[in-house]
Each structure stands twice: as structure tokens, then as C-alpha cells.
N, C-alpha and C. Protein backbone atom coordinates (compact mmCIF):
# COMPACT_ATOMS: atom_id res chain seq x y z
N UNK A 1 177.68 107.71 -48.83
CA UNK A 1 176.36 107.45 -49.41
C UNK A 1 175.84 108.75 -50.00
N UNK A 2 175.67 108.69 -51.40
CA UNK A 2 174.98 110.10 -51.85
C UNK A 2 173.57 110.11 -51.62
N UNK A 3 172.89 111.44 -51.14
CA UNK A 3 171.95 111.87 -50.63
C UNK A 3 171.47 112.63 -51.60
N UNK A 4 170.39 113.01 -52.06
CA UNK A 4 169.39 113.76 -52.76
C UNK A 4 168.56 114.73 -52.33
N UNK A 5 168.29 115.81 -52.36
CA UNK A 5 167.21 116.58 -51.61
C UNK A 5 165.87 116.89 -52.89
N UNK A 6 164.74 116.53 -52.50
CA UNK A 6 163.40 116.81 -52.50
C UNK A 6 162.51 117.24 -52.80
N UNK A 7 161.41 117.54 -53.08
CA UNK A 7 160.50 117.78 -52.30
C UNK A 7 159.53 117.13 -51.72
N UNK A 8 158.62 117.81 -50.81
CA UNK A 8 158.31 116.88 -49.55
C UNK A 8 157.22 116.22 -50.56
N UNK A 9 156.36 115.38 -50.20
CA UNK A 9 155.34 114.96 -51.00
C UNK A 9 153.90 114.24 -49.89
N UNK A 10 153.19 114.54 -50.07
CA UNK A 10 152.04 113.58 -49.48
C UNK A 10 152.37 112.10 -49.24
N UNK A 11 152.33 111.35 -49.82
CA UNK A 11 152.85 109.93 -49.49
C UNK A 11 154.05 110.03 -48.80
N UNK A 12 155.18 111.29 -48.13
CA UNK A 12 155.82 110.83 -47.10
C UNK A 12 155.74 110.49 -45.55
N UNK A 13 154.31 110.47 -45.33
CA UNK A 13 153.80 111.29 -44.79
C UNK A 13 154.24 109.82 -43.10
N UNK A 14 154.38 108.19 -43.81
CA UNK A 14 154.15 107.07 -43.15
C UNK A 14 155.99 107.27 -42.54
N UNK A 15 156.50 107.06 -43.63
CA UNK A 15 158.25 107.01 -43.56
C UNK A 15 158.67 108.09 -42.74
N UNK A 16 158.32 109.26 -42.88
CA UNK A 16 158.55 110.33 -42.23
C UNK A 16 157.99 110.46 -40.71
N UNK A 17 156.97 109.89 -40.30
CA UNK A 17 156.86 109.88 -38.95
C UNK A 17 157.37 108.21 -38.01
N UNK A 18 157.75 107.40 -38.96
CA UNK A 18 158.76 106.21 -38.46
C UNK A 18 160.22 107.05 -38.10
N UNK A 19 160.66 108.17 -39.34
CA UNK A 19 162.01 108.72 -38.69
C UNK A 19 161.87 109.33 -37.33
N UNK A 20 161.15 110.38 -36.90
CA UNK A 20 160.84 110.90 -36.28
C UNK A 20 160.29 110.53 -34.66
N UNK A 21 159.84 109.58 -35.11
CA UNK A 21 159.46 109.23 -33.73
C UNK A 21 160.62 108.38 -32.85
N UNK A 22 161.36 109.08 -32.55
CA UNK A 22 162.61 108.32 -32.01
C UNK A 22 162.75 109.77 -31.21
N UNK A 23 162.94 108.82 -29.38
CA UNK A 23 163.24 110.09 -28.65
C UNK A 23 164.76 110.61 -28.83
N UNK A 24 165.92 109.78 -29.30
CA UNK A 24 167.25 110.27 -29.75
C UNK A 24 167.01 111.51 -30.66
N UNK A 25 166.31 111.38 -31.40
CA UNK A 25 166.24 112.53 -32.39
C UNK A 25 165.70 113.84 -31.56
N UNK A 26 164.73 113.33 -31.56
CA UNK A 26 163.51 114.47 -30.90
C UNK A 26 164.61 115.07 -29.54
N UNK A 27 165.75 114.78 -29.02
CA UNK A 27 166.25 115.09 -27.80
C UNK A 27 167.20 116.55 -28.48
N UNK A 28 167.73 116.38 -29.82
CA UNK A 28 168.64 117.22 -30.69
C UNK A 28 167.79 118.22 -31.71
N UNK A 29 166.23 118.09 -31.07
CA UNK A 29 165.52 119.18 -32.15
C UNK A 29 164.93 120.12 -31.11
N UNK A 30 164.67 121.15 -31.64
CA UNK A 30 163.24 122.16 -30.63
C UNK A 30 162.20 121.31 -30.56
N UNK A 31 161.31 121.77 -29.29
CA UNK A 31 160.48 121.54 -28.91
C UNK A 31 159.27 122.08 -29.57
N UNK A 32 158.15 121.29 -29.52
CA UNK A 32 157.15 121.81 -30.52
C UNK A 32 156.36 120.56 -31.40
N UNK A 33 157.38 119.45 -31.50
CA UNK A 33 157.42 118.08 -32.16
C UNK A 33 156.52 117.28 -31.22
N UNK A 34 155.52 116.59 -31.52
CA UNK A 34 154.95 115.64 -30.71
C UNK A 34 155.81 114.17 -30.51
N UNK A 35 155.64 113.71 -29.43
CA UNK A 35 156.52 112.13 -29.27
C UNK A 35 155.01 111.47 -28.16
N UNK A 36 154.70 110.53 -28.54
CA UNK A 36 155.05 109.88 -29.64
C UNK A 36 154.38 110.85 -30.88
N UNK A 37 155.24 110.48 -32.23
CA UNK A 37 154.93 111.15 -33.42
C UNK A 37 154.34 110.19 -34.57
N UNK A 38 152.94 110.72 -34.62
CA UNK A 38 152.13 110.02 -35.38
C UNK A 38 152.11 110.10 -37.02
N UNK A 39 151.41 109.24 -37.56
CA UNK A 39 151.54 109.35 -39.05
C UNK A 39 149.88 110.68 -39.45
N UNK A 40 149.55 111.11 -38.33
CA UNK A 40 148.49 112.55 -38.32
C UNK A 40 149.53 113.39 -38.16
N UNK A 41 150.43 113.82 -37.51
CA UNK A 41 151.45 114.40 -37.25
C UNK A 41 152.21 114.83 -38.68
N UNK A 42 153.27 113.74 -39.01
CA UNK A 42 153.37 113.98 -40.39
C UNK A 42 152.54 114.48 -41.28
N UNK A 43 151.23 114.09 -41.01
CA UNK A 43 150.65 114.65 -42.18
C UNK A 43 149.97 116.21 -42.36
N UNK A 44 150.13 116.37 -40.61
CA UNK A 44 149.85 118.01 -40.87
C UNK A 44 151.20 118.68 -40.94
N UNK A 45 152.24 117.85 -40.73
CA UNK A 45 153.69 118.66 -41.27
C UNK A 45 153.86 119.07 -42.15
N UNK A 46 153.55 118.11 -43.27
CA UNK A 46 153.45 118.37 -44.97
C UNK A 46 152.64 119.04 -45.45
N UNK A 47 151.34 119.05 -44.81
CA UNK A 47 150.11 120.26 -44.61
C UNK A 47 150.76 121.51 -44.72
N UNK A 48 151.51 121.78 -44.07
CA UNK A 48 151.81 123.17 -43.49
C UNK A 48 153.33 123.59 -44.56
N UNK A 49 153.90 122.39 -44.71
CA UNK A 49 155.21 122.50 -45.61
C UNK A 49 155.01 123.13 -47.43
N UNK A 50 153.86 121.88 -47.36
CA UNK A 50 153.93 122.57 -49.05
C UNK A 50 152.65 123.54 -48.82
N UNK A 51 152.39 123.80 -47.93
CA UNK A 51 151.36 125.60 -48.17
C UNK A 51 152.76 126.82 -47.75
N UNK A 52 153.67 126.27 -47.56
CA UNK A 52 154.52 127.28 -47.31
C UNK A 52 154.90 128.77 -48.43
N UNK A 53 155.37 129.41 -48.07
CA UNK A 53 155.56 130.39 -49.04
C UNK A 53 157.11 130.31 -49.40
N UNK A 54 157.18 129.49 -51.09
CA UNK A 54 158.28 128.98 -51.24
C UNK A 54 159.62 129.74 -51.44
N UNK A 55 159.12 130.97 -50.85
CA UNK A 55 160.68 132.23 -50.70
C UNK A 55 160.74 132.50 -49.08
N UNK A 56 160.32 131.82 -48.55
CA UNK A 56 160.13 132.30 -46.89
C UNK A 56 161.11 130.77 -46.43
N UNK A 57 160.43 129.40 -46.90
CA UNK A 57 160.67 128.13 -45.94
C UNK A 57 160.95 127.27 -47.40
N UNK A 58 162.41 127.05 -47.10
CA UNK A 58 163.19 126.19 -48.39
C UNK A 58 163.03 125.20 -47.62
N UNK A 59 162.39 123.89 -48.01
CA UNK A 59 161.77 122.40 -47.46
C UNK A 59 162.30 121.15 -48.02
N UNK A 60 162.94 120.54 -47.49
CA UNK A 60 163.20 119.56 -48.60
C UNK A 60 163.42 118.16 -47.72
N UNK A 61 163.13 117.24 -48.09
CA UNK A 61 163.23 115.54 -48.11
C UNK A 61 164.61 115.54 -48.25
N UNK A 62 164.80 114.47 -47.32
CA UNK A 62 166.39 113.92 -47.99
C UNK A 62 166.27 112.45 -48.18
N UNK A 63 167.01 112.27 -49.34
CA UNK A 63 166.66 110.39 -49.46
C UNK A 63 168.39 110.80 -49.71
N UNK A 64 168.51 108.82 -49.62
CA UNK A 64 169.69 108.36 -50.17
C UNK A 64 168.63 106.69 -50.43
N UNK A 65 169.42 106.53 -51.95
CA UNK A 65 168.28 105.08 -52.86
C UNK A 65 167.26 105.22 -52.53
N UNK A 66 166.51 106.45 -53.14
CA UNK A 66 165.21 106.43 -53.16
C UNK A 66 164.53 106.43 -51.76
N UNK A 67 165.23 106.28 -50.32
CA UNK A 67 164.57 106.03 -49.13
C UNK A 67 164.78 107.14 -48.65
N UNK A 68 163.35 107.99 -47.64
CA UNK A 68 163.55 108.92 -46.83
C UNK A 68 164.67 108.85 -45.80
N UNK A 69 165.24 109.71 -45.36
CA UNK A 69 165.77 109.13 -44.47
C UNK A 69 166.42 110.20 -43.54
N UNK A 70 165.86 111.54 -43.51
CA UNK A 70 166.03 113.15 -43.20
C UNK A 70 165.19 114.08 -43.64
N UNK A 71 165.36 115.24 -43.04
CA UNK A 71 165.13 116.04 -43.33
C UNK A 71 165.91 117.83 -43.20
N UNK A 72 165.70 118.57 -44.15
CA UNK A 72 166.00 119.77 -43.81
C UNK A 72 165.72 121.14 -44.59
N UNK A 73 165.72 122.17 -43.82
CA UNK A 73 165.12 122.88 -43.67
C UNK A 73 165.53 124.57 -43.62
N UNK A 74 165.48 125.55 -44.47
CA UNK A 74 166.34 126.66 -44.05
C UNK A 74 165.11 127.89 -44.51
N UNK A 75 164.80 128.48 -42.96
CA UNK A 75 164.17 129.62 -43.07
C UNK A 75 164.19 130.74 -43.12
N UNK A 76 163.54 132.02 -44.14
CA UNK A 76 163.93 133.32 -43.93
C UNK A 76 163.64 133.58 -42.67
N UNK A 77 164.53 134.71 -42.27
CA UNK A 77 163.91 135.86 -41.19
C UNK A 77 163.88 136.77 -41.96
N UNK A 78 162.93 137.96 -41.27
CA UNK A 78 162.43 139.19 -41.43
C UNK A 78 162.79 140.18 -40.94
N UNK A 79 162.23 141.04 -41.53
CA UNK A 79 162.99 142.35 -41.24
C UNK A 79 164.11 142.97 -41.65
N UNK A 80 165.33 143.35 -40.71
CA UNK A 80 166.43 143.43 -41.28
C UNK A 80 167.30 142.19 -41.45
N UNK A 81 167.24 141.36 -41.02
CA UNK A 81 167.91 139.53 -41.13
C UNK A 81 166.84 139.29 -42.39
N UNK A 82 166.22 140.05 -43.21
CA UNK A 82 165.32 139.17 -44.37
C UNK A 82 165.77 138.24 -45.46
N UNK A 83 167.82 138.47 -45.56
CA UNK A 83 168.58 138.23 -46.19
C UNK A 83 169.17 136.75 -45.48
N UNK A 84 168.68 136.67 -44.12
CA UNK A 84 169.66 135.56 -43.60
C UNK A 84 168.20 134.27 -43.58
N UNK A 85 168.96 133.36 -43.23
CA UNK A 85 168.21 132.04 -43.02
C UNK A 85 168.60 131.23 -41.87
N UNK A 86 167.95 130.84 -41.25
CA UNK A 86 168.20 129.56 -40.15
C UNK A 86 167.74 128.40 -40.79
N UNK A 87 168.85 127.74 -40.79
CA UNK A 87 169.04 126.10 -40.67
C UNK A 87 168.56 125.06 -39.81
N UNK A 88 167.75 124.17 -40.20
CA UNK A 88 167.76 123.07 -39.06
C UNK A 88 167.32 121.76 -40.16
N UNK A 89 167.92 120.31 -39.52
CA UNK A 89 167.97 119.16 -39.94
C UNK A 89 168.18 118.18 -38.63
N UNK A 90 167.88 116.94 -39.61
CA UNK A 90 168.13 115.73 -39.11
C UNK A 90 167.83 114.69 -39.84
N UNK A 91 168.93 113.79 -39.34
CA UNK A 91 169.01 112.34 -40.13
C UNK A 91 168.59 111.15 -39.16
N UNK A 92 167.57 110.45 -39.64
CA UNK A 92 166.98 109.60 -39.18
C UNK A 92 167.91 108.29 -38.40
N UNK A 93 168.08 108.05 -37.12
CA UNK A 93 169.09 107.03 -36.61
C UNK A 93 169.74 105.71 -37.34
N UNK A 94 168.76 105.12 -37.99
CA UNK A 94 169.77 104.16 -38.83
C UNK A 94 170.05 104.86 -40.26
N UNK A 95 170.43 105.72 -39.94
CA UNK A 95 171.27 106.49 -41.68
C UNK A 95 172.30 107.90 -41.10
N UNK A 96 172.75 107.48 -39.60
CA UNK A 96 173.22 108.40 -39.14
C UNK A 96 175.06 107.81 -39.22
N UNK A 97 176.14 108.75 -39.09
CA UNK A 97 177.43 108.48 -39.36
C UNK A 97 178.03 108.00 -40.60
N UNK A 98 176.92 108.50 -41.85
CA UNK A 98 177.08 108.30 -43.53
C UNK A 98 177.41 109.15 -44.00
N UNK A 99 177.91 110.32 -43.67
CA UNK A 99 177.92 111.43 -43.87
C UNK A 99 176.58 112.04 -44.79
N UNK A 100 175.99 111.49 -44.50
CA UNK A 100 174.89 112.05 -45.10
C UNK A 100 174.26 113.26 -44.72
N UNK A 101 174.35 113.67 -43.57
CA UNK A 101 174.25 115.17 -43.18
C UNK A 101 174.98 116.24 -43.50
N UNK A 102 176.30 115.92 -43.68
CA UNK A 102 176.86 116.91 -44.54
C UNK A 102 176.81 116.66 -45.79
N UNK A 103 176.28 115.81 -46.74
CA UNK A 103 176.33 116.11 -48.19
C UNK A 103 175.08 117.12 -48.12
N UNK A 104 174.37 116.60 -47.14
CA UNK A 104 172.94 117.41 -47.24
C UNK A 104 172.82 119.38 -47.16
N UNK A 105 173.71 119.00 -45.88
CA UNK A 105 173.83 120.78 -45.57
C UNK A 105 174.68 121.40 -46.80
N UNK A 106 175.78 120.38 -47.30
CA UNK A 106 176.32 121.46 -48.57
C UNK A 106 175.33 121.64 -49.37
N UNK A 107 174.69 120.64 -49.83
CA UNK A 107 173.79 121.19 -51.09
C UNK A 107 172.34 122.12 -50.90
N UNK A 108 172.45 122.23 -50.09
CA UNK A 108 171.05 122.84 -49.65
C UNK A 108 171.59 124.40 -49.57
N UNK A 109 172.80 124.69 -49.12
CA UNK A 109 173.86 126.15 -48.82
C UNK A 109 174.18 126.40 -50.29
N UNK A 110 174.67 125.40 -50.82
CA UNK A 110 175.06 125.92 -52.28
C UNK A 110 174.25 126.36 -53.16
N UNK A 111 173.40 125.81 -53.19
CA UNK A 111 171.78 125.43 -53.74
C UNK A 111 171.24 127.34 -53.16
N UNK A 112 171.42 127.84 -52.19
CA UNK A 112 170.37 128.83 -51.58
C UNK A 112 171.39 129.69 -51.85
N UNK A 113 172.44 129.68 -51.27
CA UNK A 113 173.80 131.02 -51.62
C UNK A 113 173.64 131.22 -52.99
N UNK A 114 173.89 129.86 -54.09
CA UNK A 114 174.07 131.01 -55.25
C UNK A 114 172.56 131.20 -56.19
N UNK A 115 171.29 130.39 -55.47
CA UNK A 115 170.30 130.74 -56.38
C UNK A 115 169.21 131.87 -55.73
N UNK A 116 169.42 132.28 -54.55
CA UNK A 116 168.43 133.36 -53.67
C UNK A 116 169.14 134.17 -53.79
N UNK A 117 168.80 135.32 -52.71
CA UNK A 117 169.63 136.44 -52.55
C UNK A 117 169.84 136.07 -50.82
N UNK A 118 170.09 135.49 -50.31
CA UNK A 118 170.32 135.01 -48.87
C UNK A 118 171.64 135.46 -48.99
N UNK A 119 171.82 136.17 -48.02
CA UNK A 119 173.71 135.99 -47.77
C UNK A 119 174.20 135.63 -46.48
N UNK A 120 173.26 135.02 -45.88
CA UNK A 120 173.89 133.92 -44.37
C UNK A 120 172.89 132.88 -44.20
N UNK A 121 173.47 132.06 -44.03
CA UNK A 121 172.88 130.66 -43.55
C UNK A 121 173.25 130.30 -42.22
N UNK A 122 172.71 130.48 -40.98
CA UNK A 122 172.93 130.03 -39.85
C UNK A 122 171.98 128.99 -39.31
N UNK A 123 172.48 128.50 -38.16
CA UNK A 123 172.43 127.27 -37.45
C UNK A 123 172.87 127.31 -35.62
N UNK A 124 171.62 126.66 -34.84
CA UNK A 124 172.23 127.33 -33.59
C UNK A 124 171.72 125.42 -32.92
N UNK A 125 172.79 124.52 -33.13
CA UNK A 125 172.33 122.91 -32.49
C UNK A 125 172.77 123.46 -31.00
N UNK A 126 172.03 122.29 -30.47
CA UNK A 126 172.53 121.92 -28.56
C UNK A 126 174.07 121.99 -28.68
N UNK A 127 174.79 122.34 -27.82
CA UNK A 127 176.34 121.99 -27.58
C UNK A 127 176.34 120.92 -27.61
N UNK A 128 175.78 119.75 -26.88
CA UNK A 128 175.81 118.48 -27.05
C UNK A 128 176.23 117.60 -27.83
N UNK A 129 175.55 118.77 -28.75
CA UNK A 129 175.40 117.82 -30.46
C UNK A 129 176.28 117.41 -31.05
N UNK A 130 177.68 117.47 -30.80
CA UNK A 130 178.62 117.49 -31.29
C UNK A 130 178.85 117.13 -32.75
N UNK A 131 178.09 115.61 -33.28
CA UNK A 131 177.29 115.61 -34.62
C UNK A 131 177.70 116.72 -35.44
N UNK A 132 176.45 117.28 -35.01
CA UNK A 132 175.83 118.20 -36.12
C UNK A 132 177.09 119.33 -35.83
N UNK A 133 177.49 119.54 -34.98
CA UNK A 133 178.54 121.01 -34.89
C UNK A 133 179.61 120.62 -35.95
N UNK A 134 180.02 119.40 -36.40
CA UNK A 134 181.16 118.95 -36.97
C UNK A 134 180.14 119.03 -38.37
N UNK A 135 179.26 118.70 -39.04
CA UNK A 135 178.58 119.12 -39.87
C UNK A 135 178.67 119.85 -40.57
N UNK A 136 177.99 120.71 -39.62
CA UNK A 136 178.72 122.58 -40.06
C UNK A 136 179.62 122.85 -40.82
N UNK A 137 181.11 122.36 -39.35
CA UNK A 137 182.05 122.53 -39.52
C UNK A 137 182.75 122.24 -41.06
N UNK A 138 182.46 120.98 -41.16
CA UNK A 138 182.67 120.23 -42.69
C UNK A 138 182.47 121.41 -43.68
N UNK A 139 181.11 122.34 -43.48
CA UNK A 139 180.52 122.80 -44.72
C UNK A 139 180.79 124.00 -44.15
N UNK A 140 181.65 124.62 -44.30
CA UNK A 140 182.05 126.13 -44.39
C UNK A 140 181.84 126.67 -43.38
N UNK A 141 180.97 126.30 -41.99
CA UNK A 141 179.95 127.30 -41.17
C UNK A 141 181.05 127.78 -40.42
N UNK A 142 181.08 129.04 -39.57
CA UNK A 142 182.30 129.16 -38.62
C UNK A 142 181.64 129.07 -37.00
N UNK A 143 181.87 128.74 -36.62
CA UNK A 143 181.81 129.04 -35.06
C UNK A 143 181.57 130.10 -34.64
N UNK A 144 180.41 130.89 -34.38
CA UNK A 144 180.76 132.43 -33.94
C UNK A 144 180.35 132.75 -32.62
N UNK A 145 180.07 131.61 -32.18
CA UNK A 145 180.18 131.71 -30.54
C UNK A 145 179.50 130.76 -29.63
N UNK A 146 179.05 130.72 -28.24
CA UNK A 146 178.49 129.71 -27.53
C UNK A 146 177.66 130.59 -27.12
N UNK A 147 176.37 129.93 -27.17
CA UNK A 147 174.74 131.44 -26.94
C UNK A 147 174.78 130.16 -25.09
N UNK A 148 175.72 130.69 -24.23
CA UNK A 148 174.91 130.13 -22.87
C UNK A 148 173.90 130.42 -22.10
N UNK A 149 173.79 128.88 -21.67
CA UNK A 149 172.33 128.77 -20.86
C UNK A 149 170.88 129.44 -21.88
N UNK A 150 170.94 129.21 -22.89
CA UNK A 150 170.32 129.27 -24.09
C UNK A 150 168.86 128.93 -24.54
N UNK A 151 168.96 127.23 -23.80
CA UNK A 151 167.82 126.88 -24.23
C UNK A 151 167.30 126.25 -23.01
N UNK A 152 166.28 125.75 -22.60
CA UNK A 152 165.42 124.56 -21.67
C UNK A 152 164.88 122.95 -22.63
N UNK A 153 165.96 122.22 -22.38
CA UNK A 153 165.49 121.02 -23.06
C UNK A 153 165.13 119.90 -22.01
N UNK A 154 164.13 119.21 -22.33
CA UNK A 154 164.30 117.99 -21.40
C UNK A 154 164.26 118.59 -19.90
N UNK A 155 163.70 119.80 -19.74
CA UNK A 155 164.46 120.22 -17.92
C UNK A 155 165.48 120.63 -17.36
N UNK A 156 166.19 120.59 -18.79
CA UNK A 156 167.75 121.11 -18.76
C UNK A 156 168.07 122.58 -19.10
N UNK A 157 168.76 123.04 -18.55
CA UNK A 157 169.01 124.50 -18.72
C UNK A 157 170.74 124.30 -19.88
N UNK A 158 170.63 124.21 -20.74
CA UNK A 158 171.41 124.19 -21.59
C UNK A 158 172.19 124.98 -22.83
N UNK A 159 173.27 125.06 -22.98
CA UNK A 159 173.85 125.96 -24.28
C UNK A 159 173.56 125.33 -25.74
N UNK A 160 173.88 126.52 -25.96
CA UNK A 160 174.28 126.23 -27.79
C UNK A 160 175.23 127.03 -28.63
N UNK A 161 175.60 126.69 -29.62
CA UNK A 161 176.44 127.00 -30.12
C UNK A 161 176.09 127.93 -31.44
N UNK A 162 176.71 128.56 -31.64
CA UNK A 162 176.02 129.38 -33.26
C UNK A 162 177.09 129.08 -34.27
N UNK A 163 176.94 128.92 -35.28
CA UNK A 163 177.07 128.80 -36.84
C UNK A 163 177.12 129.41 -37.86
N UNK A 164 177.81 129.95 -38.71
CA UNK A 164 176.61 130.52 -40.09
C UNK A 164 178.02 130.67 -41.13
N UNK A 165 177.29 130.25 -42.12
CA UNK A 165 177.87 130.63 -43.71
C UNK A 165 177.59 132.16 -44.26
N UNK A 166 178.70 132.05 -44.98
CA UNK A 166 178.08 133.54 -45.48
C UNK A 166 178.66 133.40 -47.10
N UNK A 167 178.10 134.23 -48.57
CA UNK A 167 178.53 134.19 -49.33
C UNK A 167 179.67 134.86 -49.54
């Protein structure tokens, strides 16, 4: 299924918190996300998305036929990493195993590698995720290690895995 990336828009504001509010999802993202996730929710997401500073937080919608159906996301860091970016996404449960997450992550990498000056794109999912690690994998990322006992999800004292492209 070909996928499209975006931008976010005000009227996503209904579709976008129907994806979202699913504790499957919300179990494979950081914490920070409200559940249940309201259509106020969304709408201070997009609030905050398009006031972004559009060289800091690359934002984008993902549809496939015109329908939301993801999202993703790749942010500068600062400082001396001012060159790198962290990655994060997700595809809404009934549009999941379409490969639609990896058409997404290539074009969003290709899209930032050759039009910024970024020269890493990293990504740090749950180990769990297995998903999204194969994702990656698909799109160039290498494996560069397991960050253990990493994160606190759910009550869980859990790993993760690291990622990253480079030009």
C-alpha cells in the first residue's frame, strides 16, 4: 500500500485521536501521551506541531488513499548531536503489517538525508517491538546496540534497542 507523508493540518485533529487512542499503540510509544486520548488532545498536538520550528521538528501525517492512518516524526538534537535526529512513529492498528511503516521511514530518511544537513537519523523502539526493529532494519538503520534496562514502561523495567542511519 503506498503511503504519503504530509503535513499535519487542523481538521486532523478527529482521525488522529481515533488512531491513537488504542492502548496497543500507546504500549510501543513514550510516555507523556494521554489514554484515554481525546479529540482536545489531538488538538493541542497539532497546536504545538505546526508552531514548531520547522528546522528543529520534521512533522508529518501519513495517509495511504487519502486516510490518516500514522504518524511520524524526526527531531533535531542540540548541541554537538545538532546534526543528528531522533526518529519516532506509528501506524495506526488497522493499517498495521502493510508495510506501510517502512515506506514511511524511507521517505522521511531520504527526504531529510539528502535535503537538511542531518547526517544521522536514529531511533531507540522497546525490544519488544520487534515491528518496528525490522522497519529499521528494512531501511538502512544498523543495530548499534541494546541500551539495557533502559526504560520504565507500564511498571516494567525494560530494554531497547538503538538504530540509526547515517549519510
Amino acid at each position: 500500500m503506498k503511503c504519503e507523508l504530509r503535513a499535519w493540518q487542523r481538521t486532523d485533529a478527529e482521525a488522529l485521536a481515533a488512531l491513537i487512542n488504542n492502548k496497543k499503540i500507546q504500549d510501543c510509544l513514550r510516555d507523556g501521551i494521554p489514554y484515554p486520548y481525546t479529540k482536545a488532545d489531538a488538538q493541542s498536538y497539532l497546536e504545538q506541531v505546526l508552531s514548531a520550528d520547522p528546522n528543529q521538528t520534521y512533522a508529518f501525517a501519513i495517509t495511504a488513499n487519502g486516510i490518516l492512518v500514522g504518524s511520524i516524526a524526526v527531531y533535531r538534537q542540540s548541541n554537538i548531536h545538532s546534526r543528528t535526529g531522533e526518529l519516532g512513529y506509528y501506524i495506526g492498528e488497522p493499517f498495521q503489517g502493510k508495510g506501510i511503516g517502512t515506506e514511511a521511514v524511507g521517505q522521511i530518511c531520504r527526504r531529510l538525508l539528502e535535503q537538511t544537513d542531518l547526517l544521522r537519523i536514529f531511533a531507540e523502539p522497546f525490544a519488544y517491538n520487534k515491528a518496528s526493529c525490522r522497519v529499521l532494519e528494512k531501511n538502512g538503520f544498523r543495530h548499534e546496540g541494546t541500551l539495557r534496562k533502559n526504560a520504565v514502561k507500564n511498571g516494567k523495567i525494560i530494554d531497547m534497542e538503538l538504530y540509526a542511519r547515517t549519510v
